[in-house]
Protein backbone atom coordinates (compact mmCIF):
# COMPACT_ATOMS: atom_id res chain seq x y z
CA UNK A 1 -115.76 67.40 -90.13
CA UNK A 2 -118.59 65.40 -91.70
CA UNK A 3 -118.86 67.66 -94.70
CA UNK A 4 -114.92 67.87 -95.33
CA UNK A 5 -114.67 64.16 -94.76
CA UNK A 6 -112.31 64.29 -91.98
CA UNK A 7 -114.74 62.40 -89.81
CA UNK A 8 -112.68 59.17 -91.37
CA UNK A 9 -109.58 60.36 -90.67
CA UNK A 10 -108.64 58.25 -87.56
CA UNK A 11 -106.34 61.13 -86.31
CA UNK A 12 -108.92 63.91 -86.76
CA UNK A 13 -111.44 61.56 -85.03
CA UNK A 14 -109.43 60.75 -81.95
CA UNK A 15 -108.95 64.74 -81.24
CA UNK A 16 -112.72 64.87 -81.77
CA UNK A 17 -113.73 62.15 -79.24
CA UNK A 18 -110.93 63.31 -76.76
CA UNK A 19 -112.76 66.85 -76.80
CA UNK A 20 -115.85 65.28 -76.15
CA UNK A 21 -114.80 62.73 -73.66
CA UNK A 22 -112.82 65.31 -71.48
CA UNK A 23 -114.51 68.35 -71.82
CA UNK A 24 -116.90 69.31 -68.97
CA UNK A 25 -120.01 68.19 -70.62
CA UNK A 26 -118.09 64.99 -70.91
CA UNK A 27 -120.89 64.28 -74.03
CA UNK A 28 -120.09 60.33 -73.47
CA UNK A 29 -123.05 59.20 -75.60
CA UNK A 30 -122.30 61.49 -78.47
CA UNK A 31 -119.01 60.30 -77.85
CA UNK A 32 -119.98 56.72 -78.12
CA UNK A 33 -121.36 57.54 -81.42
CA UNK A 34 -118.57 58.78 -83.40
CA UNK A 35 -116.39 56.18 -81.98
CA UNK A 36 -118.88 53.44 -83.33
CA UNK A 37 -119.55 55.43 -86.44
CA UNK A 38 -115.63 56.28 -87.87
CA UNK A 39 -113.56 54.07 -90.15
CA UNK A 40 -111.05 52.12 -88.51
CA UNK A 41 -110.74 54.38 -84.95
CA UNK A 42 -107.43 53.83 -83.39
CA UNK A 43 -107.06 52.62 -79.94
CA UNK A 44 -106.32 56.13 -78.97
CA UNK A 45 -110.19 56.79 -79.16
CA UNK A 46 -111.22 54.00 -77.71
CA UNK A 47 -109.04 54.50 -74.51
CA UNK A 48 -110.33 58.18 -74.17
CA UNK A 49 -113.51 57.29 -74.11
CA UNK A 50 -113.41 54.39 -71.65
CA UNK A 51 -111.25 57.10 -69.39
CA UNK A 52 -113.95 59.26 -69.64
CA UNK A 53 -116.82 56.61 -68.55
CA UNK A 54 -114.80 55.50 -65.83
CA UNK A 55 -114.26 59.05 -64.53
CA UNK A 56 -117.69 60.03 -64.31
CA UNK A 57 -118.53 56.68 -62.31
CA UNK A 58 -119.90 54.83 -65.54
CA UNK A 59 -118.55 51.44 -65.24
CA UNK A 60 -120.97 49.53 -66.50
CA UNK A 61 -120.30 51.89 -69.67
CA UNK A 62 -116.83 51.66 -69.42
CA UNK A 63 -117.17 47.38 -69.66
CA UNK A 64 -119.53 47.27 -72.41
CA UNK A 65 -116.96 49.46 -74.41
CA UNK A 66 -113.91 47.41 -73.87
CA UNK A 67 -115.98 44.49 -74.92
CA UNK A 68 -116.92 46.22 -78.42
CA UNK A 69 -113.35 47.59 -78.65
CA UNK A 70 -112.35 43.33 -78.30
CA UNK A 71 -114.87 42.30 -81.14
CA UNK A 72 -112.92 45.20 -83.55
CA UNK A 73 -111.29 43.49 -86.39
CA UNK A 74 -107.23 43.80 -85.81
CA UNK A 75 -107.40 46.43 -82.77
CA UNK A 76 -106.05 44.93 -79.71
CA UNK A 77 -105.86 46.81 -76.67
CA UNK A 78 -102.07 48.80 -75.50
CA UNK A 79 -100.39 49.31 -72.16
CA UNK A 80 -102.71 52.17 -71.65
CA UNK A 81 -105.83 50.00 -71.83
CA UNK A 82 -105.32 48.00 -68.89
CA UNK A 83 -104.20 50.65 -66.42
CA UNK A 84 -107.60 51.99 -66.56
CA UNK A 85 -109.44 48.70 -66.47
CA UNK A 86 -107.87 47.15 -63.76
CA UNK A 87 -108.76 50.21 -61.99
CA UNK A 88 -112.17 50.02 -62.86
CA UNK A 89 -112.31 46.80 -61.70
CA UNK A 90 -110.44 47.68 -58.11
CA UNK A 91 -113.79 47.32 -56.27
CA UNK A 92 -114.77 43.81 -54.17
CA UNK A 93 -117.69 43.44 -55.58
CA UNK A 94 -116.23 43.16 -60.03
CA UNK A 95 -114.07 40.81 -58.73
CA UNK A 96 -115.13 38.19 -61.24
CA UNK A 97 -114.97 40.76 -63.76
CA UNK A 98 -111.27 42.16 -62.49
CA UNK A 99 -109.98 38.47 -62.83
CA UNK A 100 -111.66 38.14 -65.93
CA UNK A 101 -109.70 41.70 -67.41
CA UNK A 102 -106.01 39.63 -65.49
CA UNK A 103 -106.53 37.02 -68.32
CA UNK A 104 -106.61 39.18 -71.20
CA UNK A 105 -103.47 41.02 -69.43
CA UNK A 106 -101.31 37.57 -69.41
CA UNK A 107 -102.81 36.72 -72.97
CA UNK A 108 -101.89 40.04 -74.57
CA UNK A 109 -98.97 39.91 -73.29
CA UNK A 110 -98.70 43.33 -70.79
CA UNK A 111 -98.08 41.37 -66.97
CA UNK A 112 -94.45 42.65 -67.19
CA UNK A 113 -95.41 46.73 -68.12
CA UNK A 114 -94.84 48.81 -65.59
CA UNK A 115 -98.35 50.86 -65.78
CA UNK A 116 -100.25 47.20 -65.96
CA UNK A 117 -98.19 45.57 -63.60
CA UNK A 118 -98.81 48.31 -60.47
CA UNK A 119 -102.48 48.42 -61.65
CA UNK A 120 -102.81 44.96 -61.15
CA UNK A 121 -100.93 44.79 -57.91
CA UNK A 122 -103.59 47.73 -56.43
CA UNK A 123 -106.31 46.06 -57.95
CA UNK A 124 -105.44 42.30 -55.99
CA UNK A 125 -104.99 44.19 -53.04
CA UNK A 126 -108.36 45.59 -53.26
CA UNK A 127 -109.95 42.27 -53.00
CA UNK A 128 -107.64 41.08 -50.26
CA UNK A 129 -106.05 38.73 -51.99
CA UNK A 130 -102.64 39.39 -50.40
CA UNK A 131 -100.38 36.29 -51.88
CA UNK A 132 -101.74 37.13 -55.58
CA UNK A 133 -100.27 40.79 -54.97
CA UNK A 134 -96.98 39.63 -53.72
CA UNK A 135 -96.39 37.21 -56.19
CA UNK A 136 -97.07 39.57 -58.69
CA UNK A 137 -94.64 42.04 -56.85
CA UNK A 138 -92.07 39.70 -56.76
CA UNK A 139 -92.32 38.24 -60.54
CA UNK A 140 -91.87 41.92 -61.48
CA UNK A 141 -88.82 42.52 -63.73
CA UNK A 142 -87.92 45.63 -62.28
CA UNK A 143 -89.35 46.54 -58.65
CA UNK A 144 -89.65 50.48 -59.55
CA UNK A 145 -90.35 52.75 -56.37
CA UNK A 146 -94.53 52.92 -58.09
CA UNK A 147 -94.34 49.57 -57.78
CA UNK A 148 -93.10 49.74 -53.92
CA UNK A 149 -95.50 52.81 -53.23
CA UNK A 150 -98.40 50.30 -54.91
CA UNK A 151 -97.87 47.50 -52.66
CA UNK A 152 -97.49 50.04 -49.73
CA UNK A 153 -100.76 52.40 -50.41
CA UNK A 154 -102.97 48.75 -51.12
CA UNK A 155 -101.65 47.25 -47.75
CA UNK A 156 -103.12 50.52 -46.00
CA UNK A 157 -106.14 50.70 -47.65
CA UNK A 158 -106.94 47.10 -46.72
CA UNK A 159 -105.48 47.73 -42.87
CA UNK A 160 -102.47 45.84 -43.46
CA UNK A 161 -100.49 48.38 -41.25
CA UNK A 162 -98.34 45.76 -40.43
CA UNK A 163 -97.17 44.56 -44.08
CA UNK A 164 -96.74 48.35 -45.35
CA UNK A 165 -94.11 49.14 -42.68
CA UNK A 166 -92.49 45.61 -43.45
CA UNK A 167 -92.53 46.74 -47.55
CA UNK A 168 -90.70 49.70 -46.13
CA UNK A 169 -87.76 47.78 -44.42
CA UNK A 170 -87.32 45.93 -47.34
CA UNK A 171 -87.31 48.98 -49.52
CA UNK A 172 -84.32 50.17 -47.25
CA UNK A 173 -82.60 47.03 -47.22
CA UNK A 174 -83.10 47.10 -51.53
CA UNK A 175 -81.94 50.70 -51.24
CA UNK A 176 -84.92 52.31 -53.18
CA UNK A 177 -85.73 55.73 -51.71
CA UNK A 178 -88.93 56.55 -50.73
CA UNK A 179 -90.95 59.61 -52.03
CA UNK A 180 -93.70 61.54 -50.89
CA UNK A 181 -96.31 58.89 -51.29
CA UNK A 182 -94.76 56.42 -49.53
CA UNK A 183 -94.44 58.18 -46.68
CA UNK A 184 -97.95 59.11 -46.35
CA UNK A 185 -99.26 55.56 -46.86
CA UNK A 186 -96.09 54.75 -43.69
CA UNK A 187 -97.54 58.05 -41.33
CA UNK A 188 -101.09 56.43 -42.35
CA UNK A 189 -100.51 53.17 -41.19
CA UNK A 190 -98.77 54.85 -37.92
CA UNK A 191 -101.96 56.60 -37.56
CA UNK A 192 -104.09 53.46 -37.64
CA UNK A 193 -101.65 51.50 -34.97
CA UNK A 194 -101.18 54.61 -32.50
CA UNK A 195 -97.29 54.23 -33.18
CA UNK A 196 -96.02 57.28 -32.06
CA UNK A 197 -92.68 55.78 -32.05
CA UNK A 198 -92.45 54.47 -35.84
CA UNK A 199 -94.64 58.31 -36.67
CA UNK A 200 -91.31 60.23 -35.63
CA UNK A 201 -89.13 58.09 -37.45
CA UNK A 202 -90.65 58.49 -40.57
CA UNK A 203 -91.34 62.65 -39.82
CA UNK A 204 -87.80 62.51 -38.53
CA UNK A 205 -86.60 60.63 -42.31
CA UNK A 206 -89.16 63.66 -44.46
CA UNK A 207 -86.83 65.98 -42.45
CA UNK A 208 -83.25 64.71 -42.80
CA UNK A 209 -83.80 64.26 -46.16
CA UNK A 210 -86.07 67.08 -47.36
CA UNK A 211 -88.96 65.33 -48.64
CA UNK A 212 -91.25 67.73 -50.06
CA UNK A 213 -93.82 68.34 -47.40
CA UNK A 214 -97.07 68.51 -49.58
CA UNK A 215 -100.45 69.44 -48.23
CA UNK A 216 -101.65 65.56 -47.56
CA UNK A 217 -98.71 64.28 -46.42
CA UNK A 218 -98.72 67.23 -44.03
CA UNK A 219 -102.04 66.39 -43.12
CA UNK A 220 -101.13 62.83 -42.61
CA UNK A 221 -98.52 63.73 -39.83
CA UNK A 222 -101.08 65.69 -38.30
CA UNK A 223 -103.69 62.88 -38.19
CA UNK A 224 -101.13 60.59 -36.84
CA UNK A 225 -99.93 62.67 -34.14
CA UNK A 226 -103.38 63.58 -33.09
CA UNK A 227 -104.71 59.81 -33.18
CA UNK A 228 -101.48 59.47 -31.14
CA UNK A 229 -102.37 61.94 -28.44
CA UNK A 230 -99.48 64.56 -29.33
CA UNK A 231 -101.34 67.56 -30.17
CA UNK A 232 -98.86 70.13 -29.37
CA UNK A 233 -96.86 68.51 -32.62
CA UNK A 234 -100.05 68.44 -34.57
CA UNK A 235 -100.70 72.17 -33.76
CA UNK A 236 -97.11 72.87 -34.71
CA UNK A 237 -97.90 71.45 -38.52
CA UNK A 238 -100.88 72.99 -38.11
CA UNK A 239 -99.75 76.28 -37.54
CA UNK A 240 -96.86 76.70 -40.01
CA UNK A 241 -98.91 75.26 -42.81
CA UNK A 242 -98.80 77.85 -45.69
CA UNK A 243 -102.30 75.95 -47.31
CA UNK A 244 -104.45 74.32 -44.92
CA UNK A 245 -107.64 72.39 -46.07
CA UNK A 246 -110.85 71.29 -44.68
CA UNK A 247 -109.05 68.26 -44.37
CA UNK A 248 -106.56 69.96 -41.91
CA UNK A 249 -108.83 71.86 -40.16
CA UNK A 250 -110.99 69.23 -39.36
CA UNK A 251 -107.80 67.12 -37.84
CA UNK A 252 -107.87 69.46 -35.72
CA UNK A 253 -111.22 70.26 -34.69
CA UNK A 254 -111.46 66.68 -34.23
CA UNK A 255 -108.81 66.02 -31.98
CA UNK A 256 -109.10 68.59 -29.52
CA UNK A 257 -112.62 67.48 -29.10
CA UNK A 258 -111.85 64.04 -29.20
CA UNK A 259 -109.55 64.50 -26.07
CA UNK A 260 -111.99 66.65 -24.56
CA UNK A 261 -110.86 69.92 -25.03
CA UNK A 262 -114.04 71.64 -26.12
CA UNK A 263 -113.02 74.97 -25.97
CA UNK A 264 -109.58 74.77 -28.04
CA UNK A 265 -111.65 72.66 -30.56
CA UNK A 266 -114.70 75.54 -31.16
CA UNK A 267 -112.21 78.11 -31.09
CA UNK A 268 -110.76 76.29 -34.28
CA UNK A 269 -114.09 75.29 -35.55
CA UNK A 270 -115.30 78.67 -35.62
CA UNK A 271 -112.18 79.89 -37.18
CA UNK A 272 -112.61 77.15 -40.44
CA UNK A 273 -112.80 79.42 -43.53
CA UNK A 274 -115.88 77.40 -45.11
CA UNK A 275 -118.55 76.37 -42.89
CA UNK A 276 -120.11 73.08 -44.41
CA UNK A 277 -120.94 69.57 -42.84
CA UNK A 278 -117.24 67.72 -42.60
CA UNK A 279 -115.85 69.91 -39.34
CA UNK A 280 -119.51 70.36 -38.32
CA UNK A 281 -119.38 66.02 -38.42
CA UNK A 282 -115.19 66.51 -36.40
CA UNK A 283 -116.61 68.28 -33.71
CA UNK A 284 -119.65 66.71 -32.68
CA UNK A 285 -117.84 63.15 -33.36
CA UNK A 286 -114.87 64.34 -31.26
CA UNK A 287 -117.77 65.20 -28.59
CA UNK A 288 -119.49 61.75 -28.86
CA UNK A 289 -116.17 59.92 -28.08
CA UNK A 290 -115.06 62.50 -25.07
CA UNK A 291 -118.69 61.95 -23.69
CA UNK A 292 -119.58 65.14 -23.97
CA UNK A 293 -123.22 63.95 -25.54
CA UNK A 294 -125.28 67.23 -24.58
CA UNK A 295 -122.11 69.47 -26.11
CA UNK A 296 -122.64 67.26 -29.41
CA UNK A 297 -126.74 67.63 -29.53
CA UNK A 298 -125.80 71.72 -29.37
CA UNK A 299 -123.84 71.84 -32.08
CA UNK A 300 -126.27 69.62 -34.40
CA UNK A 301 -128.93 72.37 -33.14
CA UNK A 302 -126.28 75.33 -34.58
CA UNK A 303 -125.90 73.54 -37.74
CA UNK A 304 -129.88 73.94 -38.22
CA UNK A 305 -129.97 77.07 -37.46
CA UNK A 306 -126.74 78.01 -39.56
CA UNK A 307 -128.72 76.04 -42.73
CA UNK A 308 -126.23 73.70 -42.92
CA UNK A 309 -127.40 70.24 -44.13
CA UNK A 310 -126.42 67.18 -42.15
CA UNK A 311 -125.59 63.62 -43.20
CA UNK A 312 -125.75 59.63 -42.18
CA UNK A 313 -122.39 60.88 -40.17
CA UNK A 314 -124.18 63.77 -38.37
CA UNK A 315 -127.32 61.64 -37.53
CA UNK A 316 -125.24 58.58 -36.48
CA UNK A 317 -123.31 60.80 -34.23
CA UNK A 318 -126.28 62.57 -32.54
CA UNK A 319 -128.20 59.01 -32.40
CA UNK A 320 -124.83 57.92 -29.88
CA UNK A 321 -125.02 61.16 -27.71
CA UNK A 322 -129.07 60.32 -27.13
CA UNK A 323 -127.86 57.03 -25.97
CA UNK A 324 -125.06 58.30 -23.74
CA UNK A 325 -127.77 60.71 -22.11
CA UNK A 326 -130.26 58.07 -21.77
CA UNK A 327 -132.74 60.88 -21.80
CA UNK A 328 -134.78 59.50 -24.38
CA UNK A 329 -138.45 60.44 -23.99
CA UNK A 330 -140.45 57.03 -25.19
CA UNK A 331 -138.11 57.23 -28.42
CA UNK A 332 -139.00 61.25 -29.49
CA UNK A 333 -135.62 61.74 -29.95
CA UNK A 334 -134.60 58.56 -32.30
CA UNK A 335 -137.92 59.28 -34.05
CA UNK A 336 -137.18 62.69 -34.72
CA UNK A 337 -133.47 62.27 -36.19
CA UNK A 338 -134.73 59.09 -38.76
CA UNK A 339 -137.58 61.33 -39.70
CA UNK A 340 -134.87 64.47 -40.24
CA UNK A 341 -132.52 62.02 -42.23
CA UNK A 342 -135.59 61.54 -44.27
CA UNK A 343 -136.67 64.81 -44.75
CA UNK A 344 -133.05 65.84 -45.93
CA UNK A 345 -132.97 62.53 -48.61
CA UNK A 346 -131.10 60.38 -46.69
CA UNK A 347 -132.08 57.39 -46.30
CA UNK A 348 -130.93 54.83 -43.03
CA UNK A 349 -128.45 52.03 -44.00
CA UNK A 350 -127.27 49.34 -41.86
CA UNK A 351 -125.37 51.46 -39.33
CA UNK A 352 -127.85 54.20 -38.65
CA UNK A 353 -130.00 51.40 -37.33
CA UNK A 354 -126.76 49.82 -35.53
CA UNK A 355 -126.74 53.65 -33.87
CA UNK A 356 -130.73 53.38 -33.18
CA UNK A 357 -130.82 50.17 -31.95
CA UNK A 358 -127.42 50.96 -29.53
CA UNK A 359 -130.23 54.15 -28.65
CA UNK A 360 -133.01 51.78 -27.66
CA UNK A 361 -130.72 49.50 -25.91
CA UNK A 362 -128.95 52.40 -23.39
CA UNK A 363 -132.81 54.20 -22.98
CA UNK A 364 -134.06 50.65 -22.27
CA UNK A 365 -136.51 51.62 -25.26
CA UNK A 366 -137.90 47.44 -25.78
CA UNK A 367 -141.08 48.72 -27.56
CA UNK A 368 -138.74 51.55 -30.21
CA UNK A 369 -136.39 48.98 -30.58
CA UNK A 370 -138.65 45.94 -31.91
CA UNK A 371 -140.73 49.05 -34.01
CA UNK A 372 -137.33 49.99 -35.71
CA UNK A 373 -136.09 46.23 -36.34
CA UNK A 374 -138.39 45.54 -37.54
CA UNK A 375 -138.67 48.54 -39.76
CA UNK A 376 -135.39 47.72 -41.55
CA UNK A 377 -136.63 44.56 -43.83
CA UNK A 378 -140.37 45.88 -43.85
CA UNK A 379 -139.48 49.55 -44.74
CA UNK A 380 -136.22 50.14 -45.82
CA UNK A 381 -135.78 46.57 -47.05
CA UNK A 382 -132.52 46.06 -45.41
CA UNK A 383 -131.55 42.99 -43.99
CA UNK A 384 -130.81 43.04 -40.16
CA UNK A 385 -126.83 41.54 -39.54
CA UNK A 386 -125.21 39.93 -36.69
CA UNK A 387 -124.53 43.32 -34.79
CA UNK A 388 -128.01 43.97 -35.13
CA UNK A 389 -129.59 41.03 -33.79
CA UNK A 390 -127.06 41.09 -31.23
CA UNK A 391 -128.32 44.33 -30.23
CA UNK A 392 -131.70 43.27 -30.05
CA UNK A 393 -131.15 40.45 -27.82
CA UNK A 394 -128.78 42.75 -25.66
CA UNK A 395 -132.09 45.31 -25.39
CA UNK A 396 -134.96 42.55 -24.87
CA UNK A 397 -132.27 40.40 -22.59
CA UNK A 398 -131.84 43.84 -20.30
CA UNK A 399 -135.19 44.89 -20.21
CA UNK A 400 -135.98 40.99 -18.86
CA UNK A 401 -137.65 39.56 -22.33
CA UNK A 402 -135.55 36.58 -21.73
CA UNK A 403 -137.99 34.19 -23.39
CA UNK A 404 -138.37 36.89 -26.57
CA UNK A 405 -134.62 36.80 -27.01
CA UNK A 406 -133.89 33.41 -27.28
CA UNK A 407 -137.29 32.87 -29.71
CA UNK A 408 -135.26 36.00 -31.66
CA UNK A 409 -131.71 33.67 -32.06
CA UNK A 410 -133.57 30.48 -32.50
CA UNK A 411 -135.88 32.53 -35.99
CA UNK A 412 -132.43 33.86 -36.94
CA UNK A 413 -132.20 33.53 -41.01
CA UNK A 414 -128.26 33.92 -41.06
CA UNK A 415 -126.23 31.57 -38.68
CA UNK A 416 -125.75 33.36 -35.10
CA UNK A 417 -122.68 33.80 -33.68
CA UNK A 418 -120.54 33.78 -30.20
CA UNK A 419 -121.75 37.59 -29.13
CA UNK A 420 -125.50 37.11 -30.01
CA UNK A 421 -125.54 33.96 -27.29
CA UNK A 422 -122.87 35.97 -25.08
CA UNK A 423 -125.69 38.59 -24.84
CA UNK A 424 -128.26 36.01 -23.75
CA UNK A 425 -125.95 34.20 -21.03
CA UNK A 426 -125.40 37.80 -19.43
CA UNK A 427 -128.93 38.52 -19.73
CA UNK A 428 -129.58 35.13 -17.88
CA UNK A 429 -127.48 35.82 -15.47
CA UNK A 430 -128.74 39.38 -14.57
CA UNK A 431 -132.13 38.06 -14.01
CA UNK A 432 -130.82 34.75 -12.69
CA UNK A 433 -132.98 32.62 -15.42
CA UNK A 434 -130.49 29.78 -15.59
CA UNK A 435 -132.50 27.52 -17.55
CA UNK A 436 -132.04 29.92 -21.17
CA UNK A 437 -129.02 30.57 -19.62
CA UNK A 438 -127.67 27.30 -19.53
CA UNK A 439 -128.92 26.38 -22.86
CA UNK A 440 -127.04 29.48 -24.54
CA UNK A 441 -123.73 28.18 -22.40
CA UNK A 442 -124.17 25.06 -23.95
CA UNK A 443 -124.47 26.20 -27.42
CA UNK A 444 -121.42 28.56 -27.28
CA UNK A 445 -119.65 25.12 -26.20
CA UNK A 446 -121.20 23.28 -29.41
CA UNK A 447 -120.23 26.33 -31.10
CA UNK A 448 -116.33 26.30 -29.82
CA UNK A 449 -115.55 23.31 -27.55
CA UNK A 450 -111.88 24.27 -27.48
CA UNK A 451 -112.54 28.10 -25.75
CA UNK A 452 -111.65 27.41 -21.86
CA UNK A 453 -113.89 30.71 -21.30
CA UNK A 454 -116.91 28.94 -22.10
CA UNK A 455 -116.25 26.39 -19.73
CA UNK A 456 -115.42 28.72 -17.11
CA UNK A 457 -118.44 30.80 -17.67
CA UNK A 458 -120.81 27.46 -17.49
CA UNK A 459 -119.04 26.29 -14.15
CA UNK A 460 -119.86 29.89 -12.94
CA UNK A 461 -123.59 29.49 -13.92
CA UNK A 462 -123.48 26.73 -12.08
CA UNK A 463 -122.04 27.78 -9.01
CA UNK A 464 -124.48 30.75 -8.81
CA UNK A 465 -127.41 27.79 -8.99
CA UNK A 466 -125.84 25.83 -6.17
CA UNK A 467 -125.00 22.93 -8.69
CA UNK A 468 -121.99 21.80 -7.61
CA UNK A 469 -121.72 18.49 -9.16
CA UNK A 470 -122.83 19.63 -12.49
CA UNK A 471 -120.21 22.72 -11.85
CA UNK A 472 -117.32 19.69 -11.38
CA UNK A 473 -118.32 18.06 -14.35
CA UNK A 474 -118.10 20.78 -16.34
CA UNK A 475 -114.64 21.51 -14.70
CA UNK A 476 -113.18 18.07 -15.80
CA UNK A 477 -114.54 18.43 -18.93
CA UNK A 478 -112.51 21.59 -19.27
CA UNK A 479 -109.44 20.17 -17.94
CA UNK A 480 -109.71 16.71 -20.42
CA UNK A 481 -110.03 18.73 -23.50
C-alpha cells in the first residue's frame, strides 16, 4: 500500500487499521502507527482502533488516543465514539475521567443519541450515582426498550434489586415489552432478594409469551430458584436444557451442596464435561456454607491430585472449613494454604486475610493471628480495614488480651467503628473486665448517643458490676434523650 500510494487514501487506510485492530494479533502499536502516519484518517480509523485498545483491557491506550484524535484539525468525534468511551470509563475508579468524557458528550452535541444516551445511563450507574441516571432516563427523547433494559441491568449490577423491579412496573404501565435481557436482569434481582414469588411471575411472563429462552437467561432462572431453595424447578431447567454451560452446571453443583445434599451435588460434579477450577470452587463453597468443612478439605485434596490449579476462591473457601473444624494445629494448616496460594502465583488480597484472620480467631490462634496482621502491611503491603481489625480485637479479646485489644483500637490509623468496640465490650464482658469494658460502652455512646442499644448494653454492664446507681443513671439518660 506504501509503494502504490494507497497508504493516503483514507478509505484504504481505515480497512488497513480495522485488519490490524481486530485481527487476533490485534497489532495495536503498529496500528497506532499508521493511524498517526496517514493523511487526513477518518474517524472510522480512529474509532477502530480505540475499540480495539479497549477490548484488550488497554485503557490507558484507549484515553491517550481519544485525546490525539481531539487535537486533529477538523475531526470531531461521531455517535460511535462515545458509546465506547463511556464504557471505558464505566469503572468507579475513572470517574473523574467518565465525567470529564459527559462534557464533551453535551458539548458535541450527542446526549439525545440513542447509543450515547444508554452508554451514559450504564456508565452513571456504575458509579452509583442513581439521580444522574434517572434524570438522564427521563430527559431522554424517546425511552427505547435499550434504554429500559440499561437502567434495569445498571440497577442490578449496583444491588438495586429494588429499583429494577420498580423500572419494570413502569415499563408495563408505559406498555414497552420486555425482551430477553430484561428479564434476566428481573430473575437476577429475584435471585439476590430470595423472591420466589416475583421469580415465577417473571418465568410464568417468558412462558405466556414465548420469550426466547437463551442459555443465560435459562441459567438465571436456575440460579434464582436454587438461591430460593426450589431445586426440583432448577433441576427441571436443568434437565431439559439442550446447551448447558459451566455456568449451569455449576448452579447446580452449588446448590445441592449448598443445601447439604452432598451426594446429589458429586454425582453432578463428577458428571461436568470439563473438569477445571469454577465447579471444583461450587462444590467445596456449597460445602463451606452446609458445614460440611471436612467434605470441603477432601475435595481441595482431589483437585491436587487431579492437577487442577486452585484460586483466591478455592483457598478462601478451604481457609473457612479450617476454621469451622477448629482443628488447626498451631496454624499448619493456614500456613500451608498462604504458602500454596503462593506457590501457584497468587498472591493474598484483603479477603484471604479476612478468611485467615476468621481462622485464627475460631482456632483461638492469638500468636498466627498477630504474625499474619501483621504480615499484610509488612509483606504484602496491604493495608489492614475495619473487618480486619475487628477481627483482631475479636481474636485477642477471646483469647483474654483485653489490654492488647484496646492498645490495637486506640493505634488504629483509619477511624474505628461501632463493631470494632462491640467486639471489645463482649470481650469485657466474657472475662468480666468492666473497666475496658466500660470505656468501649462509653465510646460507642460518643460514637451514637441516639442508639437505645448502647444504653441498654451499658446499664447491663452495670448491673453485672453491682452498680446500681450508675445503672439508673444511665437508664434516665436513655429515657431523656
Amino acid at each position: 500500500m506504501t509503494l502504490t500510494g494507497l497508504i493516503d487514501n483514507s478509505f484504504a487506510a481505515s480497512r488497513l487499521v480495522a485488519f490490524c485492530t481486530l485481527s487476533e494479533s490485534q497489532t495495536l502499536g503498529y496500528c497506532t502507527k499508521i493511524l498517526c502516519h496517514t493523511n487526513e484518517p477518518n474517524i472510522f480509523s480512529w474509532n477502530t482502533t480505540i475499540r480495539g485498545y479497549i477490548e484488550s483491557g488497554d485503557l490507558d491506550g484507549a484515553l491517550l488516543l481519544y485525546k490525539k484524535m481531539l487535537q486533529y484539525d477538523g475531526l470531531k468525534p461521531d455517535n460511535h465514539t462515545y458509546p465506547l468511551m463511556l464504557k471505558a470509563c464505566s469503572s468507579p475508579s475513572l470517574n473523574c475521567v467518565g465525567y470529564t468524557i459527559l462534557g464533551h458528550v453535551l458539548k458535541f452535541g450527542f446526549e439525545f443519541n440513542l447509543c450515547v444516551h444508554n452508554a451514559l445511563i450504564s456508565m452513571l450507574l456504575s458509579y452509583g450515582n442513581i439521580e444522574a441516571a434517572y434524570d438522564v432516563f427521563n430527559r431522554g427523547c424517546v425511552r427505547h426498550l435499550v434504554t429500559w433494559n440499561a437502567m434495569i441491568t445498571g440497577c442490578v449490577r449496583r444491588g438495586l434489586e429494588i429499583e429494577a423491579i420498580k423500572l419494570y412496573r413502569e415499563m408495563e404501565a408505559e406498555k414497552v415489552k420486555p425482551n430477553e435481557i430484561t428479564m434476566i436482569g428481573l430473575v437476577s434481582s429475584c435471585s439476590r432478594l430470595h423472591d420466589l414469588n416475583f421469580g415465577r411471575e417473571f418465568q410464568h411472563y417468558i412462558k405466556e409469551h414465548q420469550l426466547e429462552l437463551t442459555v443465560p437467561l435459562l441459567n438465571a432462572l436456575m440460579d434464582m430458584y436454587v438461591k430460593c431453595g426450589d431445586l426440583m424447578a432448577a433441576q427441571v431447567l436443568f434437565d431439559n436444557m439442550a446447551q448447558k454451560t459451566i455456568v449451569s452446571w455449576t448452579t447446580m453443583v452449588l446448590g445441592y451442596a449448598r443445601f447439604g445434599y452432598l451426594d446429589i451435588a458429586r454425582k453432578i460434579f463428577y458428571e461436568v464435561p470439563e473438569k477445571s477450577v469454577v465447579p471444583c470452587n461450587a462444590i467445596i463453597s456449597g460445602c463451606v456454607q452446609s458445614k460440611h468443612s471436612k467434605e470441603a478439605l477432601t475435595l481441595f485434596h482431589e483437585m491436587q491430585i487431579n492437577n487442577i490449579e486452585p484460586d483466591k476462591v478455592t483457598m478462601i473457601n478451604c481457609l473457612c472449613a479450617c476454621s469451622q473444624l477448629g482443628a488447626l494445629d498451631d496454624g499448619i494448616w493456614i500456613h500451608h494454604y498462604i504458602e500454596k496460594m503462593i506457590r501457584v502465583g497468587l498472591m493474598p488480597d484483603e479477603i484471604t486475610f479476612l478468611g485467615v484472620l476468621l481462622a485464627c480467631c475460631h482456632g483461638g490462634l492469638v500468636e498466627e493471628g498477630r504474625k499474619y496482621f501483621s504480615q499484610m502491611s509488612s509483606k504484602f503491603n496491604i493495608l489492614p480495614k475495619l473487618k480486619h481489625y475487628s477481627c483482631m480485637v475479636d481474636l485477642l479479646g477471646r483469647a483474654g488480651h483485653l489490654e492488647d485489644a484496646e492498645e490495637l483500637i486506640r493505634n488504629m490509623p483509619i477511624e474505628e467503628d461501632a463493631a470494632v468496640w462491640g467486639a471489645l465490650i463482649f470481650a469485657c464482658r466474657v472475662h468480666g473486665n468492666f473497666q475496658i469494658g466500660e470505656k468501649a460502652a462509653m465510646k460507642l455512646l460518643e460514637m451514637d448517643p441516639q442508639d437505645s442499644g448502647n444504653y441498654v448494653l451499658l446499664a447491663s454492664m452495670y448491673s453485672e458490676a453491682k452498680m446500681w446507681k450508675e445503672r439508673k443513671e444511665t437508664n434516665e439518660k436513655k429515657r431523656s434523650r
